[in-house]
PDB file of N, CA and C in Angstrom:
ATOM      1  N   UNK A   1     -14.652 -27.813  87.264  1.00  0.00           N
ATOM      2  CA  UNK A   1     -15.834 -27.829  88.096  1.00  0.00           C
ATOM      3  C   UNK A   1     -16.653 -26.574  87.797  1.00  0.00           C
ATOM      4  N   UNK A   2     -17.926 -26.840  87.045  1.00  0.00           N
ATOM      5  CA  UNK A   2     -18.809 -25.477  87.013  1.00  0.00           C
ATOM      6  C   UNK A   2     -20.030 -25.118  88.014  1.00  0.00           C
ATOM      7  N   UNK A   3     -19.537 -24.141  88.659  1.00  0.00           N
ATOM      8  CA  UNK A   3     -20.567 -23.394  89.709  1.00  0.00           C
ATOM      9  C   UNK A   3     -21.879 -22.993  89.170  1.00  0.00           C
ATOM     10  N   UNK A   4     -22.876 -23.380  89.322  1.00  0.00           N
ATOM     11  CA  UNK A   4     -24.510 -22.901  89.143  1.00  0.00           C
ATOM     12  C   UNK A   4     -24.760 -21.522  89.182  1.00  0.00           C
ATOM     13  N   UNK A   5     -25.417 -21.430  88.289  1.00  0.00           N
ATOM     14  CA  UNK A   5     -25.345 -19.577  87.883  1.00  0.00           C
ATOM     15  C   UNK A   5     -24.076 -18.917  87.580  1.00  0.00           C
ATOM     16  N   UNK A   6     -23.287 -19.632  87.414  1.00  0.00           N
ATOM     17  CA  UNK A   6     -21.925 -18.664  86.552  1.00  0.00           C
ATOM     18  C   UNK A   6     -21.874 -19.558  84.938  1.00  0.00           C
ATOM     19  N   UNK A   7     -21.588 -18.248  84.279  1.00  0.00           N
ATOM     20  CA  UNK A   7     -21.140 -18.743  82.886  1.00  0.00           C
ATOM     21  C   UNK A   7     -19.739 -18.858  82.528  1.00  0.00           C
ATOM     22  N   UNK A   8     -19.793 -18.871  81.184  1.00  0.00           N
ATOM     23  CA  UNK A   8     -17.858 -19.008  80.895  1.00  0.00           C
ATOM     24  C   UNK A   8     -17.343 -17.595  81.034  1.00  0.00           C
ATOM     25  N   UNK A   9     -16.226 -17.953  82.002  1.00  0.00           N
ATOM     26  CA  UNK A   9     -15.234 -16.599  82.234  1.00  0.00           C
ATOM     27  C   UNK A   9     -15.698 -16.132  83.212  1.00  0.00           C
ATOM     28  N   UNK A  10     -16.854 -16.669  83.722  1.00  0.00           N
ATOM     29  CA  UNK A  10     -17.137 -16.407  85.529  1.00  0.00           C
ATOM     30  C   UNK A  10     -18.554 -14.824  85.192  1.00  0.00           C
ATOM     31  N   UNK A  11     -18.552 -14.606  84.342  1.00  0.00           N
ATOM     32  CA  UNK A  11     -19.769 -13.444  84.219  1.00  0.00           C
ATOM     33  C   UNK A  11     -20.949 -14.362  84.484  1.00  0.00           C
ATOM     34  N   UNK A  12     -22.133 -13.722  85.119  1.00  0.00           N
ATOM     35  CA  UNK A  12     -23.461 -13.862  85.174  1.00  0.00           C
ATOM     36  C   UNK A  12     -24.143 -13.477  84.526  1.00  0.00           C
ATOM     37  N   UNK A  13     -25.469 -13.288  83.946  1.00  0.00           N
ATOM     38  CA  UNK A  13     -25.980 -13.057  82.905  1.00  0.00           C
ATOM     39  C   UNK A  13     -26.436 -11.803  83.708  1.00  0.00           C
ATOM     40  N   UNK A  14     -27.025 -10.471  83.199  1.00  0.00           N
ATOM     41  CA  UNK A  14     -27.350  -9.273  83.996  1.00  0.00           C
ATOM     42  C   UNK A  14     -29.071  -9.206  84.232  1.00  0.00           C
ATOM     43  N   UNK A  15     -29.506  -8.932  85.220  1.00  0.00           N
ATOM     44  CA  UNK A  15     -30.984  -8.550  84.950  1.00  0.00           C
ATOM     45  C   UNK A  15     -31.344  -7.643  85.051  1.00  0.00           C
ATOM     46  N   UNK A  16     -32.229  -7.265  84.289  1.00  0.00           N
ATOM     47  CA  UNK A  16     -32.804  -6.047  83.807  1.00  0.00           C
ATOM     48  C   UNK A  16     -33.715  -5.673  84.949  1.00  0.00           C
ATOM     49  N   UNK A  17     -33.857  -4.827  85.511  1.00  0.00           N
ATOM     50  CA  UNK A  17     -35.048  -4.356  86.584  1.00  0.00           C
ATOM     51  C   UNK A  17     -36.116  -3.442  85.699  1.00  0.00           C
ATOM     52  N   UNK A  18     -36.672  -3.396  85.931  1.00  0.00           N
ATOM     53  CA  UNK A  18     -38.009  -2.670  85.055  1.00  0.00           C
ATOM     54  C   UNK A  18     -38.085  -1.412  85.528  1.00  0.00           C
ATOM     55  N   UNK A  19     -37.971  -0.446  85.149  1.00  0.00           N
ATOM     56  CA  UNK A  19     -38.116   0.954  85.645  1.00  0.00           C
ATOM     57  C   UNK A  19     -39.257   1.146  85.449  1.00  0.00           C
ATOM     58  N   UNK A  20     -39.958   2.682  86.054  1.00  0.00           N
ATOM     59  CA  UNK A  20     -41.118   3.777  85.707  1.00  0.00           C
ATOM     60  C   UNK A  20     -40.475   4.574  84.812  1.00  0.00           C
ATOM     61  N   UNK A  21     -41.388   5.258  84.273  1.00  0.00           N
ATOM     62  CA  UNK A  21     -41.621   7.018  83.976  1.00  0.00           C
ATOM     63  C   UNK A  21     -43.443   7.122  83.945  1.00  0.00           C
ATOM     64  N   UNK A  22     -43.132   8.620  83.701  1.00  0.00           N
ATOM     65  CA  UNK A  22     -44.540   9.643  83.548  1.00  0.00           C
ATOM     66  C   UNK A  22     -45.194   9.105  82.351  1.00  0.00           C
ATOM     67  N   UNK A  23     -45.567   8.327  82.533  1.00  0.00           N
ATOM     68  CA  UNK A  23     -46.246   8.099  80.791  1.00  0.00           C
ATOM     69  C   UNK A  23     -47.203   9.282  80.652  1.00  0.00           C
ATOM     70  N   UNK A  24     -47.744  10.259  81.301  1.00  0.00           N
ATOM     71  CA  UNK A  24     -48.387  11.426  80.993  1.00  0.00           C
ATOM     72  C   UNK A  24     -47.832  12.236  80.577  1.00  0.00           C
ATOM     73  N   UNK A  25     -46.310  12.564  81.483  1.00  0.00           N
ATOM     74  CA  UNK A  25     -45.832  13.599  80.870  1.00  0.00           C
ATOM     75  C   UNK A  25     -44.170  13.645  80.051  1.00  0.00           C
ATOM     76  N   UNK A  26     -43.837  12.173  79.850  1.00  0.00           N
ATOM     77  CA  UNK A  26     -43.157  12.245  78.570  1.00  0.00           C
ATOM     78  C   UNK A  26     -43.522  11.473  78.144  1.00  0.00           C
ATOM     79  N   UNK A  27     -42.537  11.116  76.689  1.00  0.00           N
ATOM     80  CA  UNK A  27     -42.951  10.210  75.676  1.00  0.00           C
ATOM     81  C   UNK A  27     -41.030   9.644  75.534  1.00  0.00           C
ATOM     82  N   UNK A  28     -41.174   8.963  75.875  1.00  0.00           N
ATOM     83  CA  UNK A  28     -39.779   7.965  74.900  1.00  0.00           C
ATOM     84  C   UNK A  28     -39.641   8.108  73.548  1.00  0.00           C
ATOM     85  N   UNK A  29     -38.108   8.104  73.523  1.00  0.00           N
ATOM     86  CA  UNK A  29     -37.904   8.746  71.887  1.00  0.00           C
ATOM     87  C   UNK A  29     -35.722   8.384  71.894  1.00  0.00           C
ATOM     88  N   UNK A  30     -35.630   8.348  70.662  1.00  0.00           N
ATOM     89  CA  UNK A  30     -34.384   8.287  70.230  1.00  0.00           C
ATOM     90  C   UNK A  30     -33.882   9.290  69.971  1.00  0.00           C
ATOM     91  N   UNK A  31     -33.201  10.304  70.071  1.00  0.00           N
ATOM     92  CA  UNK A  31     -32.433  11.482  69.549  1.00  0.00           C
ATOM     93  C   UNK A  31     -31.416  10.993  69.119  1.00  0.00           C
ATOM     94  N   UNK A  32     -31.388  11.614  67.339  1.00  0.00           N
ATOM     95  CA  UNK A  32     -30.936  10.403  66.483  1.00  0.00           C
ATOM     96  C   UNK A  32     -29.892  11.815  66.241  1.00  0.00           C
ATOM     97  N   UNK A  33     -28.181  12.033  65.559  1.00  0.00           N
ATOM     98  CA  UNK A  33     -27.700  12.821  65.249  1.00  0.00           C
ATOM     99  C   UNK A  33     -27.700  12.589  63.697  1.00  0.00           C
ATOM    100  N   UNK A  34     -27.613  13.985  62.778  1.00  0.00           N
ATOM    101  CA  UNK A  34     -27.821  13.422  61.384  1.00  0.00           C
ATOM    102  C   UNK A  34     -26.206  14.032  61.438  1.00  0.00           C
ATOM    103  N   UNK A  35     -25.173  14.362  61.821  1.00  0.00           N
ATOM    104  CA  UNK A  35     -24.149  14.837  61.548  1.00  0.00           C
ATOM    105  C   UNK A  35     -22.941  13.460  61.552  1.00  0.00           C
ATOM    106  N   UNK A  36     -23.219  12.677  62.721  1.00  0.00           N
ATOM    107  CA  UNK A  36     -22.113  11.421  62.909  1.00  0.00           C
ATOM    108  C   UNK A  36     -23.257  10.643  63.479  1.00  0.00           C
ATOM    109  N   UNK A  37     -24.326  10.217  63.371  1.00  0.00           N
ATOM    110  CA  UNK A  37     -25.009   9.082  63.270  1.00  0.00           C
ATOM    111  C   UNK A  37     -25.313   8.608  64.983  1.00  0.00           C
ATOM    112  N   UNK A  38     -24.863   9.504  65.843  1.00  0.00           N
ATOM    113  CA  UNK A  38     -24.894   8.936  67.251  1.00  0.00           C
ATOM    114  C   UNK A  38     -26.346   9.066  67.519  1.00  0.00           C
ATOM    115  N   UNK A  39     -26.812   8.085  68.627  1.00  0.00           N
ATOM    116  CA  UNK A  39     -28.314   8.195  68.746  1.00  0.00           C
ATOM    117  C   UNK A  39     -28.646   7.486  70.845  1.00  0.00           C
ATOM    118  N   UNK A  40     -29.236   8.607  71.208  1.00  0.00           N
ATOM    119  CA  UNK A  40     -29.501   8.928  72.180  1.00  0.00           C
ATOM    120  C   UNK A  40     -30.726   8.716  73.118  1.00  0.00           C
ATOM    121  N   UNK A  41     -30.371   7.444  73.668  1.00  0.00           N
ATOM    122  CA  UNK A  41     -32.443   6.929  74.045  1.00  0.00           C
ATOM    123  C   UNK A  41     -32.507   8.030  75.070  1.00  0.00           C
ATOM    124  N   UNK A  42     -33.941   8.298  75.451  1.00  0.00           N
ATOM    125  CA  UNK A  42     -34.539   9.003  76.439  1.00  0.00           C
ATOM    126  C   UNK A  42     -35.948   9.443  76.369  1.00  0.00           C
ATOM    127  N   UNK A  43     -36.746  10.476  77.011  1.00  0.00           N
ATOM    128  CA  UNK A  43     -37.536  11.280  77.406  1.00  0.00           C
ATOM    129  C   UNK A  43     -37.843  12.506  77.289  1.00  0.00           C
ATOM    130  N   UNK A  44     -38.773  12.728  76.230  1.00  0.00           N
ATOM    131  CA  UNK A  44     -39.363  14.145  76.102  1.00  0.00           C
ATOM    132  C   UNK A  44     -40.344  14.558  76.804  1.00  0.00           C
ATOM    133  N   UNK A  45     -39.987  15.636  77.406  1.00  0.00           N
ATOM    134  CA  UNK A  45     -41.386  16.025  78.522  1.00  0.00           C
ATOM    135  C   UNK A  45     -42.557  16.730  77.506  1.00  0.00           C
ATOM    136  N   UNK A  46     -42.936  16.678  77.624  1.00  0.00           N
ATOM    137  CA  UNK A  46     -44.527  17.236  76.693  1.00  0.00           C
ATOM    138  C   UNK A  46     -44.570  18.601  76.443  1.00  0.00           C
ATOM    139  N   UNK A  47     -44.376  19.477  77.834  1.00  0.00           N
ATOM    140  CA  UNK A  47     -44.927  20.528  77.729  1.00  0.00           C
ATOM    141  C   UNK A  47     -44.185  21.590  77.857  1.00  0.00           C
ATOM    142  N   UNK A  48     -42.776  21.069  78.072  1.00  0.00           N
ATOM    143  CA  UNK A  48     -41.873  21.875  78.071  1.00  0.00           C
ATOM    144  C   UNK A  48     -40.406  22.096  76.773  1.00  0.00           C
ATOM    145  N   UNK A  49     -40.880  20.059  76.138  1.00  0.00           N
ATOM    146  CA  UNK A  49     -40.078  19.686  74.876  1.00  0.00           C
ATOM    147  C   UNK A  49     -38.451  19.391  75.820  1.00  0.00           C
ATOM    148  N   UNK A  50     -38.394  19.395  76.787  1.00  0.00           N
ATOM    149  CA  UNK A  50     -36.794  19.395  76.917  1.00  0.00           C
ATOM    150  C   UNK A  50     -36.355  17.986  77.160  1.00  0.00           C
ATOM    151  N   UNK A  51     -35.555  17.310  76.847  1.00  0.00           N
ATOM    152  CA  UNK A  51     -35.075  16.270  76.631  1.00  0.00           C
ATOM    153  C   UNK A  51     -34.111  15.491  77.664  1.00  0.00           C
ATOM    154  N   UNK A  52     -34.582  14.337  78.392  1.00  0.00           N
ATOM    155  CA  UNK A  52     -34.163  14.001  79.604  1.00  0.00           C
ATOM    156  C   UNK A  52     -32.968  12.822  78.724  1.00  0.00           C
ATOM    157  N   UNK A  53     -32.119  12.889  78.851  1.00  0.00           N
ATOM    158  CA  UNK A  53     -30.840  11.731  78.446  1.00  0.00           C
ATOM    159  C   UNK A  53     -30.623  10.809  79.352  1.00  0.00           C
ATOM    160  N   UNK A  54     -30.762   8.802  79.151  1.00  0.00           N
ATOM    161  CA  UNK A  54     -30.963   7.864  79.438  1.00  0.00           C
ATOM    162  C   UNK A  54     -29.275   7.458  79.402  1.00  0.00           C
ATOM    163  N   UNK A  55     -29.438   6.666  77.830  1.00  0.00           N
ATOM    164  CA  UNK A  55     -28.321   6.174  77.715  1.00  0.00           C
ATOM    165  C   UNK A  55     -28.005   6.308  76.012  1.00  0.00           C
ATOM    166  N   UNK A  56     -26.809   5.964  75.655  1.00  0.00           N
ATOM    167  CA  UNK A  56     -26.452   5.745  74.549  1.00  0.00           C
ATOM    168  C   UNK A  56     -26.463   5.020  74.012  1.00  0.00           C
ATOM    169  N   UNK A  57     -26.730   4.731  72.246  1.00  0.00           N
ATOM    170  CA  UNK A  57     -27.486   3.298  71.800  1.00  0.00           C
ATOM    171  C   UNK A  57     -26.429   3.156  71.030  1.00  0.00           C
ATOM    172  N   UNK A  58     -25.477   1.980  71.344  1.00  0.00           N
ATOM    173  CA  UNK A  58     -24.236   2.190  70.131  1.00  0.00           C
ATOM    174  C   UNK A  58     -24.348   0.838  69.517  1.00  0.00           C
ATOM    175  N   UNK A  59     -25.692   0.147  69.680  1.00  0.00           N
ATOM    176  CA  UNK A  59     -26.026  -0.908  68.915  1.00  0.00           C
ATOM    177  C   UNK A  59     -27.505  -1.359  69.364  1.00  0.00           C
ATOM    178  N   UNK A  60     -27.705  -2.208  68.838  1.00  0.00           N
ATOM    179  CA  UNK A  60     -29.020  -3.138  68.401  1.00  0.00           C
ATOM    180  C   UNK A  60     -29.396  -3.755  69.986  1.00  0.00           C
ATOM    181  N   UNK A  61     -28.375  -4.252  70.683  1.00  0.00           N
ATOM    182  CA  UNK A  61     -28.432  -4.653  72.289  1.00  0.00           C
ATOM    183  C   UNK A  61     -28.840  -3.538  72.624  1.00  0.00           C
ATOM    184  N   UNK A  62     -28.168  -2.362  72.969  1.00  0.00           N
ATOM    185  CA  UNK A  62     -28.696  -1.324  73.481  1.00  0.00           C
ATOM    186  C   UNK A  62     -29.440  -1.031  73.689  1.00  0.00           C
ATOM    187  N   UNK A  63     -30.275  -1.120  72.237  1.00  0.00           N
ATOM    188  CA  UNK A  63     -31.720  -0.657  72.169  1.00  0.00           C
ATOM    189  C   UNK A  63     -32.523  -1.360  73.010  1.00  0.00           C
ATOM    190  N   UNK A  64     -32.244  -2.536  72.450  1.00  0.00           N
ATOM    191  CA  UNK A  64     -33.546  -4.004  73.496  1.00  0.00           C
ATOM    192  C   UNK A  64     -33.311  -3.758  74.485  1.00  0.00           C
ATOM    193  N   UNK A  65     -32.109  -3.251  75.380  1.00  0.00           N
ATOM    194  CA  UNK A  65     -31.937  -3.308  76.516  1.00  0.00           C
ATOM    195  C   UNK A  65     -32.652  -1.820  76.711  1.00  0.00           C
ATOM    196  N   UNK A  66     -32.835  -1.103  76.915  1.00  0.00           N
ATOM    197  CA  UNK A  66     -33.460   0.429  76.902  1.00  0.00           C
ATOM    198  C   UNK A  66     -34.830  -0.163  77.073  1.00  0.00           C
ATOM    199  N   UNK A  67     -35.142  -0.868  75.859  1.00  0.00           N
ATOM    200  CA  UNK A  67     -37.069  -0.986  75.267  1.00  0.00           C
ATOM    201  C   UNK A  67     -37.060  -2.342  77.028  1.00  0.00           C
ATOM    202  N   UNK A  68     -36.883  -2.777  77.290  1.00  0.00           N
ATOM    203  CA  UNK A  68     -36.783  -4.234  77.783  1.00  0.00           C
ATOM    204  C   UNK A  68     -36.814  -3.613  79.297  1.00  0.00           C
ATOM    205  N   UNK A  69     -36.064  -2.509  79.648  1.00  0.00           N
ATOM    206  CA  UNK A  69     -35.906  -1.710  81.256  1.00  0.00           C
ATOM    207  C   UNK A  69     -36.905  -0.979  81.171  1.00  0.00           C
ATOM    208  N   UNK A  70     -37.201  -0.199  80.057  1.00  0.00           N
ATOM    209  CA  UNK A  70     -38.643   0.758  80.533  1.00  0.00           C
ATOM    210  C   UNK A  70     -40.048   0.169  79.980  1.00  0.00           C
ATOM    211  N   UNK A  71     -40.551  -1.242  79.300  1.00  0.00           N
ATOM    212  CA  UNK A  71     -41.535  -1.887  79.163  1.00  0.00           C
ATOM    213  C   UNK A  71     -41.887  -1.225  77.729  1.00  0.00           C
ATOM    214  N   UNK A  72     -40.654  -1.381  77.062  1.00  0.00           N
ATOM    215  CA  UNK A  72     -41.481  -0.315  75.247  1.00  0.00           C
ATOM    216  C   UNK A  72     -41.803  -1.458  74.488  1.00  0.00           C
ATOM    217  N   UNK A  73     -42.396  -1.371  73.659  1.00  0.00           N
ATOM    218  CA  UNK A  73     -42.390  -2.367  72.462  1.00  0.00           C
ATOM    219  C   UNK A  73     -41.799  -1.713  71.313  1.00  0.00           C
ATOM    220  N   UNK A  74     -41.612   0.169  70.975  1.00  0.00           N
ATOM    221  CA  UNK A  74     -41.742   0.328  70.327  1.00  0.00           C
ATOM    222  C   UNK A  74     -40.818   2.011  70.431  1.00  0.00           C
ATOM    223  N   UNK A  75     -39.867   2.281  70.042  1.00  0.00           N
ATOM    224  CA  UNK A  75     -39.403   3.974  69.894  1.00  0.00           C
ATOM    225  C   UNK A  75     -39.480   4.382  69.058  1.00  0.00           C
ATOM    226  N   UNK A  76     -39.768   5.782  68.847  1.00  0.00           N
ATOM    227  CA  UNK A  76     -39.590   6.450  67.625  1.00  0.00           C
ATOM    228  C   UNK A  76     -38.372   7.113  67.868  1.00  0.00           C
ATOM    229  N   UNK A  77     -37.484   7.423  66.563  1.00  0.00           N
ATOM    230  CA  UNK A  77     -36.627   8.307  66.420  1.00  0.00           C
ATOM    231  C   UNK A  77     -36.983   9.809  65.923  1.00  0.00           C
ATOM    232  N   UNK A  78     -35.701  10.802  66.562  1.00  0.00           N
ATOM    233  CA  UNK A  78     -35.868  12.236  66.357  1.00  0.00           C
ATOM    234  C   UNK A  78     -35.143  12.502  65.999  1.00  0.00           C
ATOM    235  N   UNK A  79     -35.102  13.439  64.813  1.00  0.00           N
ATOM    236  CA  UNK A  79     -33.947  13.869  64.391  1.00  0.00           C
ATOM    237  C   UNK A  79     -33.734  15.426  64.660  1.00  0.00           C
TER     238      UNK A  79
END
């Protein structure tokens, strides 16, 4: 017997809520590591450069999911 709105193994699919930020005073960005390849979504404040940490991108979902919660089409990476 399958219940409406459950999938296989009983998980639900997750929804994304749409967050804010300052679009004035940061900019979204990847902090990419060139030492072991780890890469770090978040927020650079403009005027101060210091770097607000989101989440960790340990794949391709990640990312969409990051771009998809804060309304991006588009990140740049930092190295």
């Amino acid at each position: 017997m399958k219940k409406e709105g459950i999938q296989l193994f009983g998980r639900t699919p997750k929804k994304v809520t749409r967050l804010e930020y300052d679009k004035e005073q940061k900019t979204p960005i990847i902090k990419c590591s060139i030492c072991n390849g780890e890469q770090i979504a978040g927020f650079k404040h403009h005027q101060t450069g210091k770097f607000e940490e989101i989440m960790l991108i340990r794949n391709e979902k990640d990312l969409e999911e990051f771009k998809e919660r804060y309304g991006l089409a588009e990140v740049p990476k930092e190295y």
